[in-house]
C-alpha atoms as a PDB file:
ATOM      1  CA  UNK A   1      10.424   0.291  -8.688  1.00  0.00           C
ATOM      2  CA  UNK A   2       8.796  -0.920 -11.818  1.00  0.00           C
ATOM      3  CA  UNK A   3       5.308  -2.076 -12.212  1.00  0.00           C
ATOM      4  CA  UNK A   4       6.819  -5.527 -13.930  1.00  0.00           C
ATOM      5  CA  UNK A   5       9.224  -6.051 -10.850  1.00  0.00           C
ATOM      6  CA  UNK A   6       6.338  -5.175  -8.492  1.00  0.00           C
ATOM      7  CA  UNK A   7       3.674  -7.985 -10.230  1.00  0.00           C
ATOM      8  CA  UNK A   8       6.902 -10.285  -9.960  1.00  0.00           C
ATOM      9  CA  UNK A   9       7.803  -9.866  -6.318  1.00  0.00           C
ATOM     10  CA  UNK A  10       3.912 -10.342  -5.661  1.00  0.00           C
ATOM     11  CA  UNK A  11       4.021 -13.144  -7.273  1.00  0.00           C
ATOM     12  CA  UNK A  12       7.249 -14.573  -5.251  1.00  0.00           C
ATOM     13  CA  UNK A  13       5.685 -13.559  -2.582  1.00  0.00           C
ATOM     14  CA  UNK A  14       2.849 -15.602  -3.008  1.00  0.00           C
ATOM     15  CA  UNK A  15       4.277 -18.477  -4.045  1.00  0.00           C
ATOM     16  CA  UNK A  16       6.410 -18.486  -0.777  1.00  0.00           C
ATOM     17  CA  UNK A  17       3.408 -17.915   1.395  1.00  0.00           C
ATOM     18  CA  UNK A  18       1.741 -21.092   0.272  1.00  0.00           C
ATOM     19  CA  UNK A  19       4.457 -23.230   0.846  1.00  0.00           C
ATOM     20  CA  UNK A  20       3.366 -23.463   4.667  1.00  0.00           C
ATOM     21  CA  UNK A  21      -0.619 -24.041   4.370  1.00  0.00           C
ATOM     22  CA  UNK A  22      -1.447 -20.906   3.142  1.00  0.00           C
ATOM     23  CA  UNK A  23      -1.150 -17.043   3.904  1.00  0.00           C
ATOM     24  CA  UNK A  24      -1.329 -16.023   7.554  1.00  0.00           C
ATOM     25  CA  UNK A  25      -1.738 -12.474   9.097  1.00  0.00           C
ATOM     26  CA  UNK A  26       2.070 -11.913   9.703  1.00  0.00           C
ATOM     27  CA  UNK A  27       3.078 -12.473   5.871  1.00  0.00           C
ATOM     28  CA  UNK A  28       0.038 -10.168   5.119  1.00  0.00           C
ATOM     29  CA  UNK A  29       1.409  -7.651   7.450  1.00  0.00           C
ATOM     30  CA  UNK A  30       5.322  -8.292   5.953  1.00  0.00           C
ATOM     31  CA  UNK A  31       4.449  -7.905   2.453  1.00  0.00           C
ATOM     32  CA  UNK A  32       2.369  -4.735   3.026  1.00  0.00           C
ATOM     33  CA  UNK A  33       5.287  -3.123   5.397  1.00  0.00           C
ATOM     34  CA  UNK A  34       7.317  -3.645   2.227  1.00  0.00           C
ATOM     35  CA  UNK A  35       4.565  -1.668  -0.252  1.00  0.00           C
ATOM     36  CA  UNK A  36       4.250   0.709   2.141  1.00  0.00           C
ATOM     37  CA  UNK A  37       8.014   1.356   2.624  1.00  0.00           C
ATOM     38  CA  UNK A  38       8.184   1.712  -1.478  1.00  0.00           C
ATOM     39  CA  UNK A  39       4.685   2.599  -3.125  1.00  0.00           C
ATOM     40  CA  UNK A  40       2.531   5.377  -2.175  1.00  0.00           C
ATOM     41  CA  UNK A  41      -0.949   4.463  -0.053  1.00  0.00           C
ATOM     42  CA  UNK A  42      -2.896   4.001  -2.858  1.00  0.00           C
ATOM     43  CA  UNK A  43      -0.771   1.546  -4.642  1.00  0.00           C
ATOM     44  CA  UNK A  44      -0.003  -0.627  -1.650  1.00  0.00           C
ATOM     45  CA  UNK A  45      -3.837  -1.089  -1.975  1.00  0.00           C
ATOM     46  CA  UNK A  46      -3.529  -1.885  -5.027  1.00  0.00           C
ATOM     47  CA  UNK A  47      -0.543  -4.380  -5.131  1.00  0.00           C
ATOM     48  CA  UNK A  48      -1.911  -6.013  -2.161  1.00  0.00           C
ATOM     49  CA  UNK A  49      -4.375  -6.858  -3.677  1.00  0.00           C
ATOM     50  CA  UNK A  50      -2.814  -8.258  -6.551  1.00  0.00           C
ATOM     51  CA  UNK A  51      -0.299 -10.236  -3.813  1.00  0.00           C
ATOM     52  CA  UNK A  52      -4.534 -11.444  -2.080  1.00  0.00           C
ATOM     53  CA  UNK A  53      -5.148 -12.627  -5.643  1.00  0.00           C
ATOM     54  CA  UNK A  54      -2.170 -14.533  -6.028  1.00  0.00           C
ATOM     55  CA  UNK A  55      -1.896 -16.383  -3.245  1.00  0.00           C
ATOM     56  CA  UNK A  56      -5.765 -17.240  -3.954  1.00  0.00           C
ATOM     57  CA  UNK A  57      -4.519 -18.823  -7.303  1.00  0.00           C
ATOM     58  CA  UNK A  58      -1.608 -20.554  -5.259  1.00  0.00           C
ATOM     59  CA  UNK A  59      -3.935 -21.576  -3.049  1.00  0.00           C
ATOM     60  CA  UNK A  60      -6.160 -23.729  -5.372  1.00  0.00           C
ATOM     61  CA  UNK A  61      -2.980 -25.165  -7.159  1.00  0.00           C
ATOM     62  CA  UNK A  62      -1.490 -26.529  -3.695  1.00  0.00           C
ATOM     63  CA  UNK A  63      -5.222 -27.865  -3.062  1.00  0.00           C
ATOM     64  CA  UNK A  64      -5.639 -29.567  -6.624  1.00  0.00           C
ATOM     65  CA  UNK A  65      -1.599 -30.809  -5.572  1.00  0.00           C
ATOM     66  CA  UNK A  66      -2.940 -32.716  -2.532  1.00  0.00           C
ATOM     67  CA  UNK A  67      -5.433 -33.911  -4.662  1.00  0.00           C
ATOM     68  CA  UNK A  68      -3.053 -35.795  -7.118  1.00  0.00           C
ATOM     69  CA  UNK A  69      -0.167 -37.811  -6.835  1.00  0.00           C
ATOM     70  CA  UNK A  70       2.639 -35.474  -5.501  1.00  0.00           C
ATOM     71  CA  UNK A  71       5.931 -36.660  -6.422  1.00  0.00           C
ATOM     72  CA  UNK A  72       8.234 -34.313  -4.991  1.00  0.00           C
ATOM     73  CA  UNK A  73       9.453 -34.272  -1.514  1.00  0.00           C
ATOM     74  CA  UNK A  74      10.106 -31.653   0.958  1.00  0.00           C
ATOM     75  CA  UNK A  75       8.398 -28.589   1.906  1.00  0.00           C
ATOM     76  CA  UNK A  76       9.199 -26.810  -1.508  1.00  0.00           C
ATOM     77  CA  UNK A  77       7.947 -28.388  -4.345  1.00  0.00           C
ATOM     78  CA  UNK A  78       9.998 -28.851  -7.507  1.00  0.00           C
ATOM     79  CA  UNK A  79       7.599 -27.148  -9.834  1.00  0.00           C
ATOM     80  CA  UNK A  80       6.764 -23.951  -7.294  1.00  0.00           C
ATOM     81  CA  UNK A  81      11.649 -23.844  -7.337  1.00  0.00           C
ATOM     82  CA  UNK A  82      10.999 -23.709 -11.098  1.00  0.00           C
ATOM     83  CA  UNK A  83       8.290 -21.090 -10.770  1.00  0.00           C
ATOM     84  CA  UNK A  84      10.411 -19.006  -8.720  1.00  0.00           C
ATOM     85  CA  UNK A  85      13.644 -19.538 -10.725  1.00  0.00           C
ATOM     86  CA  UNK A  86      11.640 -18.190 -13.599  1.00  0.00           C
ATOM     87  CA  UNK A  87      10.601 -15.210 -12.097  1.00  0.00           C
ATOM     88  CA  UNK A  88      13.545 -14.098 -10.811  1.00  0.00           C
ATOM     89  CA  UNK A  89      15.064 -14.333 -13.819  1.00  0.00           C
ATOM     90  CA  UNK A  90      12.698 -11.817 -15.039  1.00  0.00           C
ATOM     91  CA  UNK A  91      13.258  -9.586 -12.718  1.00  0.00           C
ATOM     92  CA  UNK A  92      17.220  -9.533 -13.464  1.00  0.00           C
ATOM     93  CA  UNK A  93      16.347  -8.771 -16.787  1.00  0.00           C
ATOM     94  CA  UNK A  94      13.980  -5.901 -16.123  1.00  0.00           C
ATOM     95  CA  UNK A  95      17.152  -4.980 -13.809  1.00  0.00           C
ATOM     96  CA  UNK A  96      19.920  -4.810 -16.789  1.00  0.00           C
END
């Protein structure tokens, strides 16, 4: 796997994890069973913590969010669909 589709899926990853208050343990342990079934040992350390720095930045964006007037409804916010429709369209390209 790429290092491009890699820093994308941590970034999915991420942005998915927020959507419920924030990363807990079991996502943690998902997204490293996934690095670990791909990357060698050293790289799931590595992309993990890229995926702990992520979800840090997500983290302050939902809090600055719940600060200001949110106008979207739901549990998934409009711009965080938009985020995630962007990235995957990344990835597809990286794919072709």
């Amino acid at each position: 796997m790429s290092e491009e589709i890699l820093k994308a899926l941590m970034q999915l990853f991420a942005i998915i994890a927020k959507q419920d208050e924030g990363v807990v343990q079991q996502e943690e342990k998902f997204v490293k069973t996934f690095l670990a079934s791909q990357l060698s040992k050293s790289q799931v350390n590595e992309y993990m913590d890229l995926f702990i720095q992520n979800t840090e930045k997500e983290e302050r964006k939902r809090k600055r969010a719940e600060k200001s007037v949110d106008k979207s409804s739901g549990p998934v916010k409009m711009v965080d669909s938009v985020r995630v429709m962007g990235i995957c369209r990344k990835i597809n390209k990286t794919l072709n």
